[in-house]
N, C-alpha and C. Protein backbone atom coordinates (compact mmCIF):
# COMPACT_ATOMS: atom_id res chain seq x y z
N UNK A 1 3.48 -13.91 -3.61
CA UNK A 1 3.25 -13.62 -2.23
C UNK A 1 1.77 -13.83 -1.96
N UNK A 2 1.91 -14.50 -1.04
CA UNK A 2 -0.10 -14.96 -0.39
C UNK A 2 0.34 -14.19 0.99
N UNK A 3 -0.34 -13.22 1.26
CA UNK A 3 -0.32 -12.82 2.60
C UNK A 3 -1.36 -13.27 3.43
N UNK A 4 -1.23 -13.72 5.09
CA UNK A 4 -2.14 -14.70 6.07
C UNK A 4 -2.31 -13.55 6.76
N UNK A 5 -3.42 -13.87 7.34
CA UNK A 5 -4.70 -13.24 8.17
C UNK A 5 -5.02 -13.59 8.97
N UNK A 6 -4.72 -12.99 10.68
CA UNK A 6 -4.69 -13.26 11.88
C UNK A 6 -6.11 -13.14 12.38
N UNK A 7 -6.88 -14.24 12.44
CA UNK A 7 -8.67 -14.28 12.42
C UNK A 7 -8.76 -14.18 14.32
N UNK A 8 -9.86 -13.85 14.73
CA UNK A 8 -10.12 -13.92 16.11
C UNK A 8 -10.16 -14.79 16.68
N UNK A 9 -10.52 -16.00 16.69
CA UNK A 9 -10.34 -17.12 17.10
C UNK A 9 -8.57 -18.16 17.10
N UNK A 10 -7.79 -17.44 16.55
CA UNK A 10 -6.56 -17.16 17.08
C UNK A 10 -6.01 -18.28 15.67
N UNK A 11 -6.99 -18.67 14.21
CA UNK A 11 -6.31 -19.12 13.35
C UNK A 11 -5.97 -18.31 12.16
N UNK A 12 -5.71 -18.35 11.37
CA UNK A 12 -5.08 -18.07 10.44
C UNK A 12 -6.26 -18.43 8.52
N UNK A 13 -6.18 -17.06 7.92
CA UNK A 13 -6.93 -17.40 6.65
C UNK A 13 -5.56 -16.93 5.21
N UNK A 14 -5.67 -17.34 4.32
CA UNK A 14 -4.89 -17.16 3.31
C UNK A 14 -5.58 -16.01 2.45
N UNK A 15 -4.77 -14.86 2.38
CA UNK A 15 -5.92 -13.95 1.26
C UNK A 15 -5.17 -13.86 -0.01
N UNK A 16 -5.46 -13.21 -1.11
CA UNK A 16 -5.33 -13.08 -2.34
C UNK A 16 -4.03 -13.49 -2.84
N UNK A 17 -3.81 -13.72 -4.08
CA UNK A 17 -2.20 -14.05 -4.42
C UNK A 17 -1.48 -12.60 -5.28
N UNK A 18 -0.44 -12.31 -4.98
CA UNK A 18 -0.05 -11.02 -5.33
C UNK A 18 1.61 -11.40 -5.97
N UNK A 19 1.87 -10.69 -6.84
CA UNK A 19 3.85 -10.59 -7.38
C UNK A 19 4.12 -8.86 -6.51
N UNK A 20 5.30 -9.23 -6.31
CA UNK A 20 5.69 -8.17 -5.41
C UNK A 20 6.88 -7.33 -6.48
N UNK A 21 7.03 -6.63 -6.97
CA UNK A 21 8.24 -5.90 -7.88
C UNK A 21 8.95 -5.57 -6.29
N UNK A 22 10.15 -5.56 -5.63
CA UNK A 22 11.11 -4.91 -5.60
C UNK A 22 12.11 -3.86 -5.81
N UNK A 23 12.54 -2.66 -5.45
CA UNK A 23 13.22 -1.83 -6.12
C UNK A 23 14.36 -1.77 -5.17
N UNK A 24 15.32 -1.83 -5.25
CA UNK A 24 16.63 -1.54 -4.30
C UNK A 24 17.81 -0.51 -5.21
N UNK A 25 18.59 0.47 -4.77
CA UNK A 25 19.19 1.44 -4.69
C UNK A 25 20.49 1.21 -4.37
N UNK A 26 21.40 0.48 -5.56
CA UNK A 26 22.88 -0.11 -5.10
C UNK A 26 23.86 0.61 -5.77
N UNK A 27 23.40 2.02 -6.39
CA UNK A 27 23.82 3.34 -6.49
C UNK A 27 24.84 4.27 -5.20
N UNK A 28 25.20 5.24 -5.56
CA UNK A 28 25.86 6.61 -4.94
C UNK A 28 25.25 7.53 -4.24
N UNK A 29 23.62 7.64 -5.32
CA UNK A 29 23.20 8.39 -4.64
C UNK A 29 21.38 8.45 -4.86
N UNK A 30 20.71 9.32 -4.29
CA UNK A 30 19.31 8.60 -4.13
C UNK A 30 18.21 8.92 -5.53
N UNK A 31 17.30 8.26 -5.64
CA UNK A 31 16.87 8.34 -6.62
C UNK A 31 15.61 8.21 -6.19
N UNK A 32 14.65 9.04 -7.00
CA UNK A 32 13.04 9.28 -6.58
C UNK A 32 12.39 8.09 -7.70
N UNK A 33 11.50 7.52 -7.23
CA UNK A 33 10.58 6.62 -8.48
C UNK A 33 9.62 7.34 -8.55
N UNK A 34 9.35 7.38 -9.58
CA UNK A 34 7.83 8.58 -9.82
C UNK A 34 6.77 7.43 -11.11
N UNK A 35 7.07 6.40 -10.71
CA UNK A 35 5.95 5.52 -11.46
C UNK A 35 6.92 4.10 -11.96
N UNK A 36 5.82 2.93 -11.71
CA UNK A 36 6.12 1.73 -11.46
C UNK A 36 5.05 0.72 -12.71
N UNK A 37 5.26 -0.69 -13.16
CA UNK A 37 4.16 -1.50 -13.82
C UNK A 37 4.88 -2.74 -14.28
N UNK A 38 4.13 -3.12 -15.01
CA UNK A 38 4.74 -4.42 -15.72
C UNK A 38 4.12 -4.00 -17.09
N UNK A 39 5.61 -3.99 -17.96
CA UNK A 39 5.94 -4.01 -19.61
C UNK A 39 5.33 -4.58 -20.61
N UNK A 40 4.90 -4.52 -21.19
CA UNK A 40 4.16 -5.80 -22.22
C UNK A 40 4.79 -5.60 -23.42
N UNK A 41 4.77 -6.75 -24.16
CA UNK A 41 5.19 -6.97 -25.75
C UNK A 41 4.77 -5.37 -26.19
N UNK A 42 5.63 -5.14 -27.69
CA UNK A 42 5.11 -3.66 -28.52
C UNK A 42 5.25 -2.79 -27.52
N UNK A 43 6.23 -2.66 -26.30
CA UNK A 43 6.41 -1.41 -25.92
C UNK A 43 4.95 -0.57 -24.73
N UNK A 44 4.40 -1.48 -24.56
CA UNK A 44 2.93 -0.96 -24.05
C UNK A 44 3.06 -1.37 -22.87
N UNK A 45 2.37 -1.03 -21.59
CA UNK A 45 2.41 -0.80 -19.72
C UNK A 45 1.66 -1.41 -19.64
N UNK A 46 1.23 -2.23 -18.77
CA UNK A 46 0.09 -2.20 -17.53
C UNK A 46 0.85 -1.23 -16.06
N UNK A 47 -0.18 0.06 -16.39
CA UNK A 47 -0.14 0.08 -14.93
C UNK A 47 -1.53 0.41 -14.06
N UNK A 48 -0.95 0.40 -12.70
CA UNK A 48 -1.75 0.10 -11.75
C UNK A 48 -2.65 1.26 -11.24
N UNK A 49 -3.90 1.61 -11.39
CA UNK A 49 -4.23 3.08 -10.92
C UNK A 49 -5.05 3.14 -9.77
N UNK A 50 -4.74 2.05 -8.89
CA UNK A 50 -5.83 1.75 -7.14
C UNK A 50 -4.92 0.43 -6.94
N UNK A 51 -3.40 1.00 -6.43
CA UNK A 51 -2.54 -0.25 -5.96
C UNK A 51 -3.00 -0.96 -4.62
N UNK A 52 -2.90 -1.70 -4.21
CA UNK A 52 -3.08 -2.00 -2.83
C UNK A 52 -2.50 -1.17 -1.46
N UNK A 53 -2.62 -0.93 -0.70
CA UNK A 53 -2.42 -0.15 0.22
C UNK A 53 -1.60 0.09 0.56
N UNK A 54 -0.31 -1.27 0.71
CA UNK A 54 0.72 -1.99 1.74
C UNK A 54 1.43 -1.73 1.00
N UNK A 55 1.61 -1.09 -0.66
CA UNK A 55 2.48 -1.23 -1.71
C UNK A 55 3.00 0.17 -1.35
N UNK A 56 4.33 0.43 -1.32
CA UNK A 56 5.11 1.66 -1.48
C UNK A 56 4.39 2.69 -2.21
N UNK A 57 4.49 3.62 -1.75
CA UNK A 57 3.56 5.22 -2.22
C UNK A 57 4.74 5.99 -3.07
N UNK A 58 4.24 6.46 -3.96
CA UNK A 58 4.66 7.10 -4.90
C UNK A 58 4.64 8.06 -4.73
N UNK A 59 5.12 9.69 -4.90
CA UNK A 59 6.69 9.22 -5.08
C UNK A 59 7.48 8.79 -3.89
N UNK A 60 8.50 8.07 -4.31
CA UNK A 60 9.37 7.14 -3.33
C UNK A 60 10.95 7.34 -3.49
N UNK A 61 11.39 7.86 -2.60
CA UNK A 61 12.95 8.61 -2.91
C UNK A 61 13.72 6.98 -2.46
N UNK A 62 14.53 6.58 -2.57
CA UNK A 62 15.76 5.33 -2.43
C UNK A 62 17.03 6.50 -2.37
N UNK A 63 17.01 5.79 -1.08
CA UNK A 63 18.74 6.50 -0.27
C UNK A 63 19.23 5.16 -0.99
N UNK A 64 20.51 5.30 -1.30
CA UNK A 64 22.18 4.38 -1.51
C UNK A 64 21.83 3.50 -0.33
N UNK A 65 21.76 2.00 -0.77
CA UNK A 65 21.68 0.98 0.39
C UNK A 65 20.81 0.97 1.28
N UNK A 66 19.65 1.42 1.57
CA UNK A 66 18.53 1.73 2.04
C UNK A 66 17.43 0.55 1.96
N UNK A 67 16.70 0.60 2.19
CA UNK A 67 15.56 -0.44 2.30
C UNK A 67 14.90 -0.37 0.68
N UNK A 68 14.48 -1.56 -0.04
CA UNK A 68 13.91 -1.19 -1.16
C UNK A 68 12.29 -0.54 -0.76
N UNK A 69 12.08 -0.27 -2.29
CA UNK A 69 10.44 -0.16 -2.01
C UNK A 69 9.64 -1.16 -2.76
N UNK A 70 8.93 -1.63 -2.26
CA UNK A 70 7.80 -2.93 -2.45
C UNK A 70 6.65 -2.49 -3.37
N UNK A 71 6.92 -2.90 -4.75
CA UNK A 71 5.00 -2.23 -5.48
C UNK A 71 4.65 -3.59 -5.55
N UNK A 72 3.44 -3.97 -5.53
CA UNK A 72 2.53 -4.45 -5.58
C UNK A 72 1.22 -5.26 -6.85
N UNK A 73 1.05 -5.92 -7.19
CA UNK A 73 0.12 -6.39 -8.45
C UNK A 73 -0.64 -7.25 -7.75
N UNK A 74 -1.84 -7.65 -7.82
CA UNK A 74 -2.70 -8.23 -8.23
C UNK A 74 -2.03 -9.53 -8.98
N UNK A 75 -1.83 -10.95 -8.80
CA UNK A 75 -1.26 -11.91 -9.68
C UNK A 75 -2.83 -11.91 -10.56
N UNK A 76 -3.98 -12.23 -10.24
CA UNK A 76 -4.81 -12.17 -10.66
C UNK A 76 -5.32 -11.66 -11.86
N UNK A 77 -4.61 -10.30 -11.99
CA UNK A 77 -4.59 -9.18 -13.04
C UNK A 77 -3.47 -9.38 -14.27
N UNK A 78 -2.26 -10.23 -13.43
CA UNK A 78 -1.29 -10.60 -14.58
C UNK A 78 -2.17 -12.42 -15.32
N UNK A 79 -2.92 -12.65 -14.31
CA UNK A 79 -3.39 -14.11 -15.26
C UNK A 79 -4.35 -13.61 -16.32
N UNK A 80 -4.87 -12.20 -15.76
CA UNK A 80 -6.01 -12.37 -16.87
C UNK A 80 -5.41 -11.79 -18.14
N UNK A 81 -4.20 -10.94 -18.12
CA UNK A 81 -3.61 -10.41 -19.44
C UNK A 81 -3.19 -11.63 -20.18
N UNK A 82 -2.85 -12.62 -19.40
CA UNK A 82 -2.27 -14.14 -19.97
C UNK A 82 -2.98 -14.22 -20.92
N UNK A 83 -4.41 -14.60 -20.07
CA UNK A 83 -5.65 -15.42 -20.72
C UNK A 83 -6.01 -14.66 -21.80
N UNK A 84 -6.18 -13.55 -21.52
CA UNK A 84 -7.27 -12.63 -22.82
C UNK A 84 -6.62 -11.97 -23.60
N UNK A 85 -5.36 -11.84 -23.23
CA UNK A 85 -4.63 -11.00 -24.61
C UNK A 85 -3.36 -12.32 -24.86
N UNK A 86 -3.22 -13.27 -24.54
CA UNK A 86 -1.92 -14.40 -24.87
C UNK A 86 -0.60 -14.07 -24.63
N UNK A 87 -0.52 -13.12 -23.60
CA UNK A 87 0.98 -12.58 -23.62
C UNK A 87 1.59 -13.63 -22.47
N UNK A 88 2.44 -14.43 -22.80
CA UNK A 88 3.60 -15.31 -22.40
C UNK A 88 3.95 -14.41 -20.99
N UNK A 89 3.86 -15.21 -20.02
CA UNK A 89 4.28 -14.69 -18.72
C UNK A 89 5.65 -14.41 -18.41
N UNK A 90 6.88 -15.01 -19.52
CA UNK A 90 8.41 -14.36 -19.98
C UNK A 90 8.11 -13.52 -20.61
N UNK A 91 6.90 -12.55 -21.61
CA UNK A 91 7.05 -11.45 -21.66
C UNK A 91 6.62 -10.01 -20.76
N UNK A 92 6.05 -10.29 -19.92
CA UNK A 92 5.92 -9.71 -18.80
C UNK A 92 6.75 -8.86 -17.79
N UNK A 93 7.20 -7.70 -18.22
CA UNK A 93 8.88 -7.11 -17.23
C UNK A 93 8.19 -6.32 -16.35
N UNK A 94 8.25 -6.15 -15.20
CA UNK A 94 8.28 -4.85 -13.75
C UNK A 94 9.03 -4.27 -14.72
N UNK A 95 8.53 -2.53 -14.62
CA UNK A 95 9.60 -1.72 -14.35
C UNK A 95 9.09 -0.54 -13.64
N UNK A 96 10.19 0.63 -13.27
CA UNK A 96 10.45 1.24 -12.74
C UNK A 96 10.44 2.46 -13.38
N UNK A 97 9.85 4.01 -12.89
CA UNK A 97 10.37 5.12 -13.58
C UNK A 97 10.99 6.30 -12.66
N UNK A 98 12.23 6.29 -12.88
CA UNK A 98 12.57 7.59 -12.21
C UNK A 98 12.13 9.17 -12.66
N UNK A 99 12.17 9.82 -11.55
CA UNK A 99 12.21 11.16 -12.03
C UNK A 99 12.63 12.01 -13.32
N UNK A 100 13.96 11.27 -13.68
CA UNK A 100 14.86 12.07 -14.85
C UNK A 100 14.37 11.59 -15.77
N UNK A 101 13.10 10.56 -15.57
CA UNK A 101 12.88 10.10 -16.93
C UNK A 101 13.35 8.29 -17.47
N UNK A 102 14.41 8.26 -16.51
CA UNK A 102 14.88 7.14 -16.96
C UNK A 102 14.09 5.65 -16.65
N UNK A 103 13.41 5.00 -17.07
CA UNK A 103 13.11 3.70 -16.97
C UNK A 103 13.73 2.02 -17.01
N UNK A 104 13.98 1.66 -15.61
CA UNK A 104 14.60 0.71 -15.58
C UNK A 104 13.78 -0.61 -15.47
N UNK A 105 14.19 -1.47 -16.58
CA UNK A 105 13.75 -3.17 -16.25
C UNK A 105 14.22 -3.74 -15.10
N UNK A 106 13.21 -4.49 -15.03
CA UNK A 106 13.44 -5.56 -13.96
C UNK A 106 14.02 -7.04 -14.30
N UNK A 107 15.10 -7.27 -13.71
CA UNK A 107 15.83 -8.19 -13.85
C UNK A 107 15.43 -9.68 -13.86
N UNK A 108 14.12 -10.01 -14.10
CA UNK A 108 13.29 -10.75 -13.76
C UNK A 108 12.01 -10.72 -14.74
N UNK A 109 11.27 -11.58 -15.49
CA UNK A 109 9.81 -11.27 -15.63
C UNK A 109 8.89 -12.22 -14.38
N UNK A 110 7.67 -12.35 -14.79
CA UNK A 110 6.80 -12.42 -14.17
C UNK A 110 7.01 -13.70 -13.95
N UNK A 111 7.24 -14.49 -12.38
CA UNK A 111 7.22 -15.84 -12.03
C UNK A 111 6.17 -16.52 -11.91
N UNK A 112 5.85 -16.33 -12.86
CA UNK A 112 4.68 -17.76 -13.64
C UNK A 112 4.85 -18.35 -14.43
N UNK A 113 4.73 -19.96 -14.27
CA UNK A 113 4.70 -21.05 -15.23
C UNK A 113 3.70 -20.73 -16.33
């Protein structure tokens, strides 16, 4: 996601490049997220501790069929784990933490070549 920027002169600027995690709720019943990141090889997190603004606030309850909630990264922050630690952008997972503890992957890793 590149989000555009409505300038005064009535054009348009391109700002930062960002991966958006998704969370949707195709459950019974609602479930609180109480912490979000992307997975790394050996079991170890990146997470985020000054998300961007626009990114869903924590904690975040999901009603059954409800609107997801949107977290937020920095793509920037996933190139530089690329670069400086070599971790393969297929090993890279979003996930999710609920309240009870339970931690769900994301059905997806990180869409980078």
């Amino acid at each position: 996601m590149v989000p555009a920027y409505d300038l005064p002169d009535g054009s348009r600027t391109l700002g930062d490049h960002f991966v958006e995690v998704e969370a949707a709720n195709t459950g019974g019943r609602p479930a609180t997220i109480t912490g979000w990141g992307v997975r790394l090889p050996g079991d170890r997190r990146m997470v985020l501790t000054r998300p961007v603004n626009w990114s869903t606030s924590l904690l975040h309850q999901l009603a059954p069929g409800g609107p997801p909630a949107r977290f937020v990264v920095p793509a920037d922050e996933l190139r530089r784990l690329h670069r400086t630690a070599g971790i393969p952008y297929q090993e890279l997972c979003p996930y999710i933490t609920l309240a009870d503890g339970t931690e769900l992957l994301g059905n997806q890793s990180v869409p980078f070549a």
